[in-house]
Protein backbone atom coordinates (compact mmCIF):
# COMPACT_ATOMS: atom_id res chain seq x y z
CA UNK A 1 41.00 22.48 -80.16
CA UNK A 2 42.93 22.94 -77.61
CA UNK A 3 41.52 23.12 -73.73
CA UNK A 4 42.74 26.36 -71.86
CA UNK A 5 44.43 26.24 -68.78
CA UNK A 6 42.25 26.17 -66.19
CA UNK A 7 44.57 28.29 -63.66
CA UNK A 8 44.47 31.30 -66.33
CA UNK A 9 40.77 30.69 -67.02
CA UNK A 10 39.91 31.75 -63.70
CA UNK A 11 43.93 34.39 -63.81
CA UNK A 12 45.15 32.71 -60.70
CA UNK A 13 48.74 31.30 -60.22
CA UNK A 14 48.80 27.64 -58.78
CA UNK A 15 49.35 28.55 -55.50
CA UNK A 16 46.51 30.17 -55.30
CA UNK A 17 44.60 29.46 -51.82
CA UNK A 18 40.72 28.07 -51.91
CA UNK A 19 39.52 31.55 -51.15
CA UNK A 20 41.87 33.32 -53.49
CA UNK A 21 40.49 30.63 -56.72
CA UNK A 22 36.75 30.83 -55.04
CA UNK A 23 36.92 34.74 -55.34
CA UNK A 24 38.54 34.80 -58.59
CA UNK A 25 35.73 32.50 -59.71
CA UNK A 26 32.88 34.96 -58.52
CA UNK A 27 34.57 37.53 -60.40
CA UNK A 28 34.39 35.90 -63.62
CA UNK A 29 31.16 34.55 -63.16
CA UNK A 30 29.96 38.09 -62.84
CA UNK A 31 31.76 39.56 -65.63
CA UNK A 32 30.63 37.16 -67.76
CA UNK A 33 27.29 35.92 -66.82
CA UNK A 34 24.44 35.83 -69.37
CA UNK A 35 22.22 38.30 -68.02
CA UNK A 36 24.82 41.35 -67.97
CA UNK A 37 26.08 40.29 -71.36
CA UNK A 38 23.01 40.09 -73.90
CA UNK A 39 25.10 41.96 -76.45
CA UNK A 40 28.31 39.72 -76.52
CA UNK A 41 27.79 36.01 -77.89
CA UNK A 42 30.70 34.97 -76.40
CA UNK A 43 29.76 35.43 -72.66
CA UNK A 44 27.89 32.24 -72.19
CA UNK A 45 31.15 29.90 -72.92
CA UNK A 46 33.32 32.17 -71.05
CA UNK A 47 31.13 31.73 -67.80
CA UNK A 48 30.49 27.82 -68.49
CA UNK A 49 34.51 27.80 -68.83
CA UNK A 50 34.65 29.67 -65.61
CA UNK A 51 32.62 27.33 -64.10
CA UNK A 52 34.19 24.16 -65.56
CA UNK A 53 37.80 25.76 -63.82
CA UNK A 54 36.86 26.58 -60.68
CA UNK A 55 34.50 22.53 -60.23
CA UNK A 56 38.19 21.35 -60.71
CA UNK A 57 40.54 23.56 -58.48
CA UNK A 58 37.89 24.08 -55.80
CA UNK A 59 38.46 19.96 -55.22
CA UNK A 60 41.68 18.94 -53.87
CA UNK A 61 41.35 15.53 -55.01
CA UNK A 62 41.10 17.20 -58.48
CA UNK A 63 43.15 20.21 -58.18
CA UNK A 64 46.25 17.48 -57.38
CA UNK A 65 45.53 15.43 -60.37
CA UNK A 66 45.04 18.29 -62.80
CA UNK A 67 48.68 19.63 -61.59
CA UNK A 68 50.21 16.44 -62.14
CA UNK A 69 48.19 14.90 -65.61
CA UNK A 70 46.74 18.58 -66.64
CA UNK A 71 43.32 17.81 -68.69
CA UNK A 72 44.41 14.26 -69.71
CA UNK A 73 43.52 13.11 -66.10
CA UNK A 74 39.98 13.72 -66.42
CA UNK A 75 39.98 12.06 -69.78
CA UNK A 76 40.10 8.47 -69.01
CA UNK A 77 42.98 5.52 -68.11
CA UNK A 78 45.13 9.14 -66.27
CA UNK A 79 45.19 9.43 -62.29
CA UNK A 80 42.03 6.68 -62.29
CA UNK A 81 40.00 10.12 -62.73
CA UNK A 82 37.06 9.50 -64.87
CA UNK A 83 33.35 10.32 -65.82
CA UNK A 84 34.58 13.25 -68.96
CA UNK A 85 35.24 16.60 -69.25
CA UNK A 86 35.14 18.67 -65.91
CA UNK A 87 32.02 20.53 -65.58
CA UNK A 88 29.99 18.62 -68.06
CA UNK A 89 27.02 18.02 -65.44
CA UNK A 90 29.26 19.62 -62.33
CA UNK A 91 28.36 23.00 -63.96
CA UNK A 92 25.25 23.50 -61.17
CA UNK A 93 28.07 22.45 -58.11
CA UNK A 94 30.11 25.15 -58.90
CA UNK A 95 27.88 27.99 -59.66
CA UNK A 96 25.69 26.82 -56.59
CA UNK A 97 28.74 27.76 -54.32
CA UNK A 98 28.74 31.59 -55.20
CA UNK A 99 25.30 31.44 -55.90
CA UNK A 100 24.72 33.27 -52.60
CA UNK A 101 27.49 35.57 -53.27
CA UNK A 102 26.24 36.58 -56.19
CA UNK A 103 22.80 37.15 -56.36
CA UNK A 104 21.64 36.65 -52.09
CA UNK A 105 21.14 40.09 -51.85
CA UNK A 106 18.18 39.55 -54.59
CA UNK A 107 16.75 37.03 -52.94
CA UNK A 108 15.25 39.10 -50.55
CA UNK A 109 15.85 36.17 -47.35
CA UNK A 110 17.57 36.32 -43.91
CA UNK A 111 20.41 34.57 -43.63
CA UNK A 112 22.17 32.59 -40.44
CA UNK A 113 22.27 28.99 -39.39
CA UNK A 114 24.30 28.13 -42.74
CA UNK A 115 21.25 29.49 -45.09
CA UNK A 116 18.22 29.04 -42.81
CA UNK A 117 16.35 32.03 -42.03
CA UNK A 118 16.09 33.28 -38.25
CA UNK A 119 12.83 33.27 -35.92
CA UNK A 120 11.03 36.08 -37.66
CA UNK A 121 11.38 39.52 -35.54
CA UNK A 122 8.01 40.80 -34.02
CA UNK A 123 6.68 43.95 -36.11
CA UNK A 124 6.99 47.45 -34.05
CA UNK A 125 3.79 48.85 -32.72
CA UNK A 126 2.88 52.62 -32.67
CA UNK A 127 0.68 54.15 -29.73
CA UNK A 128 -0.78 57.75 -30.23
CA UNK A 129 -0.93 59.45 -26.81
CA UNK A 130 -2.98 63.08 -26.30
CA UNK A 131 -1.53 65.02 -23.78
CA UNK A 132 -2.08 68.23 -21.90
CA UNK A 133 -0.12 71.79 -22.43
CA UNK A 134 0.29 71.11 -18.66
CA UNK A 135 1.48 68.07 -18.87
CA UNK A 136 4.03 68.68 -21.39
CA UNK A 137 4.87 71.06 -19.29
CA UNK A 138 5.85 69.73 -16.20
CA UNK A 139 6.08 66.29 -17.94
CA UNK A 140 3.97 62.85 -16.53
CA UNK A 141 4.15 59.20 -15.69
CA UNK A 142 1.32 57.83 -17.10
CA UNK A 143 -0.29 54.00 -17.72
CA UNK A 144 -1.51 52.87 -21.03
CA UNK A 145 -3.00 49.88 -22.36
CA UNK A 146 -1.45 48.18 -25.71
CA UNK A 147 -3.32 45.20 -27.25
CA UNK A 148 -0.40 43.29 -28.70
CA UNK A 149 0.73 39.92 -29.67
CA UNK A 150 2.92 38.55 -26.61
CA UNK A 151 5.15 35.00 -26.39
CA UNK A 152 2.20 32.36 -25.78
CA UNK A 153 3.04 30.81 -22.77
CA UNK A 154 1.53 27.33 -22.93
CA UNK A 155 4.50 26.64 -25.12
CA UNK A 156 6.93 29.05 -24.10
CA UNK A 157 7.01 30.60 -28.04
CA UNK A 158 8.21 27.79 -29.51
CA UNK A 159 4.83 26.72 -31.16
CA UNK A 160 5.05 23.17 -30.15
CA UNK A 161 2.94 21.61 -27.81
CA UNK A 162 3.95 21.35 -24.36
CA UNK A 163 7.26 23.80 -25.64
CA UNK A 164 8.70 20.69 -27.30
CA UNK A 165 11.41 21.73 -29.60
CA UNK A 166 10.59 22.06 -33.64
CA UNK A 167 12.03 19.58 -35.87
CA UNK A 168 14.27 20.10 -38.79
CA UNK A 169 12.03 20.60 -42.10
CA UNK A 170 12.76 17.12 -43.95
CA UNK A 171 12.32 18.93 -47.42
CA UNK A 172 15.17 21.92 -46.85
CA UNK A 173 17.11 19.81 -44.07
CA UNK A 174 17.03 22.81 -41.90
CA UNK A 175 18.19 25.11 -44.57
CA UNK A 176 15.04 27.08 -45.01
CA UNK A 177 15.50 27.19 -48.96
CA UNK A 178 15.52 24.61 -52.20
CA UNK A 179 17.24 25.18 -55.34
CA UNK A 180 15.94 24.68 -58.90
CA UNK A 181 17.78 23.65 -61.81
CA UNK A 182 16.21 25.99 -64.91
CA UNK A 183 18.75 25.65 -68.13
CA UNK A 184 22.33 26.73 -66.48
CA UNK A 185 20.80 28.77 -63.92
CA UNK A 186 19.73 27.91 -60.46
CA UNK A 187 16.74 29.17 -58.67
CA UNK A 188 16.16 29.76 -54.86
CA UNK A 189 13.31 29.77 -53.32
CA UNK A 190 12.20 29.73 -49.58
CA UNK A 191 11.10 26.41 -48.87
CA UNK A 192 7.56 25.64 -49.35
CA UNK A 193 7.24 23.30 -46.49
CA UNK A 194 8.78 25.28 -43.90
CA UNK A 195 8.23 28.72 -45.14
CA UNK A 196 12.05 29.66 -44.76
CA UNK A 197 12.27 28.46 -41.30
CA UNK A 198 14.07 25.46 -41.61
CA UNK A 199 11.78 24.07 -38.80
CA UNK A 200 8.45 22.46 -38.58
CA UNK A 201 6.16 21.47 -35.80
CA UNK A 202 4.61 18.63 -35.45
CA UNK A 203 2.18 18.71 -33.22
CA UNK A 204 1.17 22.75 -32.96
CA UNK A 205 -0.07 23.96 -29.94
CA UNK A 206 -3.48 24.29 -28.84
CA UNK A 207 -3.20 27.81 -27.36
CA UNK A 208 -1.75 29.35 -30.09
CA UNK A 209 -1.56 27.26 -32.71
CA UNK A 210 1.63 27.14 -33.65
CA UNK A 211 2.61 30.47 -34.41
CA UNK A 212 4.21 30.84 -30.75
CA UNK A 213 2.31 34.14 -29.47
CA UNK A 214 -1.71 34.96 -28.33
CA UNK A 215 -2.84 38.15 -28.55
CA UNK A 216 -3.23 40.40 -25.24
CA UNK A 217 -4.02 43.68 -23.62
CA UNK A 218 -0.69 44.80 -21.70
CA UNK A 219 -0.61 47.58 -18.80
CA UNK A 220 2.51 49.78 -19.91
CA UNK A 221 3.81 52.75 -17.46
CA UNK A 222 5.60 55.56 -19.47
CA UNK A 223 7.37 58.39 -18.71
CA UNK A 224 6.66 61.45 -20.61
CA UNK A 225 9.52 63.75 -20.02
CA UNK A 226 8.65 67.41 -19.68
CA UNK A 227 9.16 69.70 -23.43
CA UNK A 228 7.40 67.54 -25.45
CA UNK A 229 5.38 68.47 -28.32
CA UNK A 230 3.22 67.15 -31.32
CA UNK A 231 5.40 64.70 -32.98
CA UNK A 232 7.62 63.78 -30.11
CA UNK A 233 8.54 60.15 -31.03
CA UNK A 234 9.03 57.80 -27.45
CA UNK A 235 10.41 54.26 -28.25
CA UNK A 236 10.23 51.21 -26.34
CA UNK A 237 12.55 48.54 -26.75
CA UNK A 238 11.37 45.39 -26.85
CA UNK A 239 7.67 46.20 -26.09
CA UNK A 240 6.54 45.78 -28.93
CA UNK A 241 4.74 42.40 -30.70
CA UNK A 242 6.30 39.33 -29.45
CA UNK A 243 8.64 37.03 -32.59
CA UNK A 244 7.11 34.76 -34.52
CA UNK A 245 8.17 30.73 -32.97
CA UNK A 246 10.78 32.69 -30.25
CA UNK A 247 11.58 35.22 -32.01
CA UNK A 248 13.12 38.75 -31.03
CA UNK A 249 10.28 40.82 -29.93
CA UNK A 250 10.09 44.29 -31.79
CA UNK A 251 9.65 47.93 -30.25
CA UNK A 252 7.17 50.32 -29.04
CA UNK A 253 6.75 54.09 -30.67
CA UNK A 254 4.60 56.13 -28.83
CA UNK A 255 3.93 59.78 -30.86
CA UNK A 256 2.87 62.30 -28.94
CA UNK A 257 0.41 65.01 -29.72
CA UNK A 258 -0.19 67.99 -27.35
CA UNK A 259 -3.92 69.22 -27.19
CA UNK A 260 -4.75 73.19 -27.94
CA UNK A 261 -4.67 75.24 -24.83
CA UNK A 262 -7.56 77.91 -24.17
CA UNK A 263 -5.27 80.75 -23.03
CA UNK A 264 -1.91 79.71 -24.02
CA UNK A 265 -0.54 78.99 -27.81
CA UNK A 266 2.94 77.76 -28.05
CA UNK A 267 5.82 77.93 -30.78
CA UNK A 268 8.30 76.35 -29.98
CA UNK A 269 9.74 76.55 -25.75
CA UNK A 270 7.63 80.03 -26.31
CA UNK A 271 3.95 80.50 -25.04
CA UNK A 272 1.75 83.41 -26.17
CA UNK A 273 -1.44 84.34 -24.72
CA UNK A 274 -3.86 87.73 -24.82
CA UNK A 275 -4.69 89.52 -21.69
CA UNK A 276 -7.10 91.62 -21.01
CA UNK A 277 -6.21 95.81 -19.49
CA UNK A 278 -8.92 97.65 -18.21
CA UNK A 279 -8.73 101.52 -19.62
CA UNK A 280 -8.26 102.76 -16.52
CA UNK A 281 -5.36 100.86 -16.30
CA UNK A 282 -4.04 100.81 -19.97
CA UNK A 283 -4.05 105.18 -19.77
CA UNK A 284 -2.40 105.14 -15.82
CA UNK A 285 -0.29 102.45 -16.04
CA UNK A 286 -0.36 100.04 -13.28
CA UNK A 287 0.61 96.07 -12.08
CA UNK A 288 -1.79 93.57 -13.26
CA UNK A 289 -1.38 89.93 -12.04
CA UNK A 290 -1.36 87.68 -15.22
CA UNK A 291 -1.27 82.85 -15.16
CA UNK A 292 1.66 80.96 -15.86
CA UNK A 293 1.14 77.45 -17.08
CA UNK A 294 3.13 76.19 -14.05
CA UNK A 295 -0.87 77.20 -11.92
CA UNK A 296 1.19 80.14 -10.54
CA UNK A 297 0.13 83.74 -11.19
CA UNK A 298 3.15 86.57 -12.43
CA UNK A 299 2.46 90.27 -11.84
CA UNK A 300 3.71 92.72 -15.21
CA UNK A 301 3.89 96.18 -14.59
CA UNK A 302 1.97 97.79 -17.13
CA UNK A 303 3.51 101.23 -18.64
CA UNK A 304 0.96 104.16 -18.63
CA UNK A 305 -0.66 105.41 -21.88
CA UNK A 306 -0.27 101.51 -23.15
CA UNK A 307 -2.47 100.53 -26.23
CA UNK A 308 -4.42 97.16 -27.74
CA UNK A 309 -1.54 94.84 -29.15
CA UNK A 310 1.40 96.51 -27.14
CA UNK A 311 3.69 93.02 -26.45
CA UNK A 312 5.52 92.21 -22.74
CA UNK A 313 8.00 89.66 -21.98
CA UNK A 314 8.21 87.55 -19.26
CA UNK A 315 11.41 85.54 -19.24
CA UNK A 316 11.93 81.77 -18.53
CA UNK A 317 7.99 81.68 -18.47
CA UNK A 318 7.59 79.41 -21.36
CA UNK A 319 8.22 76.24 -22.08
CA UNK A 320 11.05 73.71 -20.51
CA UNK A 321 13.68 72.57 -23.35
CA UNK A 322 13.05 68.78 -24.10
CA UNK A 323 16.91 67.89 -24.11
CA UNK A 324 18.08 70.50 -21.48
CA UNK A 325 19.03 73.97 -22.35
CA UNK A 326 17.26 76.26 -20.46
CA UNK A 327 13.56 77.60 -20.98
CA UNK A 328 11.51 79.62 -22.88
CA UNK A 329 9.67 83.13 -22.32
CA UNK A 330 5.92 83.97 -22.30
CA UNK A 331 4.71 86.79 -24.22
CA UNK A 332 2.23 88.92 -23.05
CA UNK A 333 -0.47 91.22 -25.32
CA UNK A 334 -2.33 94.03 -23.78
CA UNK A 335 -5.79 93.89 -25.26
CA UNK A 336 -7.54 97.08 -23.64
CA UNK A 337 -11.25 96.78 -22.77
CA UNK A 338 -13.97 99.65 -23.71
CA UNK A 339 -16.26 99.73 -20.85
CA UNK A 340 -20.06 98.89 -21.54
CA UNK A 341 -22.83 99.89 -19.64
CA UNK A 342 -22.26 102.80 -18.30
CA UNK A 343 -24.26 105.28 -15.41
CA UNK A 344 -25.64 108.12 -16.50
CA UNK A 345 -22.79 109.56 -13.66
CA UNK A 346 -20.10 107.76 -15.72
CA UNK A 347 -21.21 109.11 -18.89
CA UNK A 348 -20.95 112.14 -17.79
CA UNK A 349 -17.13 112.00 -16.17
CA UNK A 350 -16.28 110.36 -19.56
CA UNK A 351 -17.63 113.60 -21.41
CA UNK A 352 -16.03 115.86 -18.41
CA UNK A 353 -12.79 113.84 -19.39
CA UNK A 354 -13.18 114.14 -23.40
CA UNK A 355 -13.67 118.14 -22.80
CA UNK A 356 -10.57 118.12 -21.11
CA UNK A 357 -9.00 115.90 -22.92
CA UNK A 358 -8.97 118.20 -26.51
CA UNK A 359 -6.02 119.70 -26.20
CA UNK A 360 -3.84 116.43 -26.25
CA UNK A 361 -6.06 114.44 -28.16
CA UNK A 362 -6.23 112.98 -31.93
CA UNK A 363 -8.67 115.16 -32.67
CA UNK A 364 -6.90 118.15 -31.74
CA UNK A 365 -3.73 118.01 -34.33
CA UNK A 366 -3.75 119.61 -37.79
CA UNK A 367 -3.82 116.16 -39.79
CA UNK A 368 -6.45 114.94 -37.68
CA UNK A 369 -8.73 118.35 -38.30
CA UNK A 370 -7.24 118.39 -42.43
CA UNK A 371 -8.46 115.04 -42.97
CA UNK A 372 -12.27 115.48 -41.22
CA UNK A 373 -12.60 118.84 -43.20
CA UNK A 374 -12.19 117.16 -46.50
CA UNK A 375 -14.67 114.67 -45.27
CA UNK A 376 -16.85 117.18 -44.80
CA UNK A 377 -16.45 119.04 -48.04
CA UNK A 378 -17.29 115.78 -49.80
CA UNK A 379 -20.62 115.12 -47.91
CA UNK A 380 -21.61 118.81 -48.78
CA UNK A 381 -21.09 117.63 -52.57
């Protein structure tokens, strides 16, 4: 039977660059490979064809002689090629070289350093911080302490005792993976000796040893910038656990909640709070002084003949917008005291007041006098 060429095996012309055949190679191995082709029988010779192609015109030595003999020069006594049919035991070679194309994203590993995974990246740190209405207010610098994992400094992060340098992993060569041969497929894994780090140490350090960091209590000063509220999220950069063996040190998140005020509730850059009218001043009217959260003290001028629940607005009283843009207002409500324990003289200027009070009172209109006589009738009953 005869052997097809290998240049439309893989549907590139012969001038074809190494990048042009290597990506038309990856295409085909993908269309055709075993695993996204249960259904079609033919699949598995069309990808070992593929292969066979592409272990021929990836090598200049043998891309020249198959232009010049075709298949005859890997056939014996042609070009002094020999050693059989292309691809009969190069078939690992040349899937091997998109092998990372194909599937690397599956493989779940880092990649840099021509395969060898980078000095693991510290892991980011969270920091809950409590803060007062007051202070999210007017906004703080304040000091905490973070136990973390910091770069051990007996041997500078590197793991190695006295900071000496880490030594390429004999069983990898500094690659930080090994390859298995299973059938026609080839298995990565990260290497078992250096754990994907292409690197081992030799002699670990005492302080820390090996991994490059100690653990530690560190004195932080952040700035809390005034608006916050519950679930304000503050990052850090680089403040958070030091790299494993050098590694880029991750982040700091510091989530703030704000603790419940005793006078004030907020909603947003808006703060609420009840205050308390004497009836005096509720039925007269008057000016009542009333906090701000700023420790200052507004005065409201309270409209006669106000009742319980009657809202006033103070503007730009509130709360401080976290990005800019201004300020809130505080809301006032009237809550109008009944007096208690009275004199026997007030008593009696409070009945004075009711008798002269009749004429404009609840009592006094038609609905009011409607409604208590069929209360009445229905007692009678």
């Amino acid at each position: 039977m005869a052997k097809s060429d290998f240049y439309d095996v893989l549907g590139v012309g012969k001038g074809a660059s190494a990048d042009e055949i290597k990506k038309a190679y990856r295409k085909k191995a993908k269309e055709f490979h075993p695993d996204r082709n249960a259904d079609n029988p033919d699949a598995e010779a069309k990808f070992k064809e593929a292969a066979a192609a592409y272990d021929v015109l990836k090598d200049e030595n043998k891309k020249a002689a198959y232009d010049q003999y075709g298949h005859a020069a890997f056939e014996g006594g042609m070009g002094g090629q020999r050693g059989g049919h292309p691809g009969q035991g190069d078939f690992a070679s040349a899937f091997s070289d998109v092998f990372d194309d194909l599937f690397g994203d599956f493989m779940g590993g880092q990649r840099g350093g021509g395969g060898r995974q980078r000095a693991a990246r510290g892991s980011d740190l969270r920091y809950n911080l409590r803060v007062s209405l007051e202070d999210a207010y007017a906004g703080l610098q304040k000091t905490i302490q973070v136990p973390t994992s910091v770069s051990c400094g007996s041997c500078n992060g590197s793991g190695a005792e006295g900071g000496a340098e880490p030594t390429t992993c004999p069983t990898c060569s500094g690659m930080g993976k090994v390859r298995a041969q299973q059938g026609f497929f080839t298995v990565e894994r990260a290497c078992p000796t250096c754990s994907g780090l292409g690197q081992i140490i030799k002699n670990p350090c005492g302080t820390c040893g090996g991994i490059g960091r100690t653990e530690k209590d560190r004195s932080l000063s952040v700035n809390i910038p005034a608006g916050v509220e519950t679930g304000t999220r503050i990052r850090l950069a680089g403040e958070g656990e030091a790299g494993l063996r050098g590694g880029p040190t991750g982040d700091l998140y510091i989530f703030i909640e704000v603790s419940k005020h005793s006078i004030f509730e907020r909603e947003g850059t808006n703060l609420f709070c009840r205050v308390p009218v004497s009836m005096t001043a509720a039925s007269l009217g008057g000016d009542i002084e009333v906090p701000t959260l700023d420790g200052g003290r507004s005065r409201v001028k309270i409209p006669s003949g106000s009742q319980s629940g009657r809202q006033m607005r103070l503007r730009s009283k509130g709360m401080p917008a976290l990005r800019g843009g201004g300020q809130g207002d505080m809301f006032i409500e009237l809550a109008v005291e009944t007096p208690v324990n009275l004199t026997s003289r007030q008593k009696e200027l409070l009945k004075e007041f009711e008798k002269l009070s009749e004429e404009n009172s609840p009592e006094s209109s038609s609905f009011f006098k409607s409604v208590k006589g069929f209360w009445d009738s229905m007692k009678a009953k």
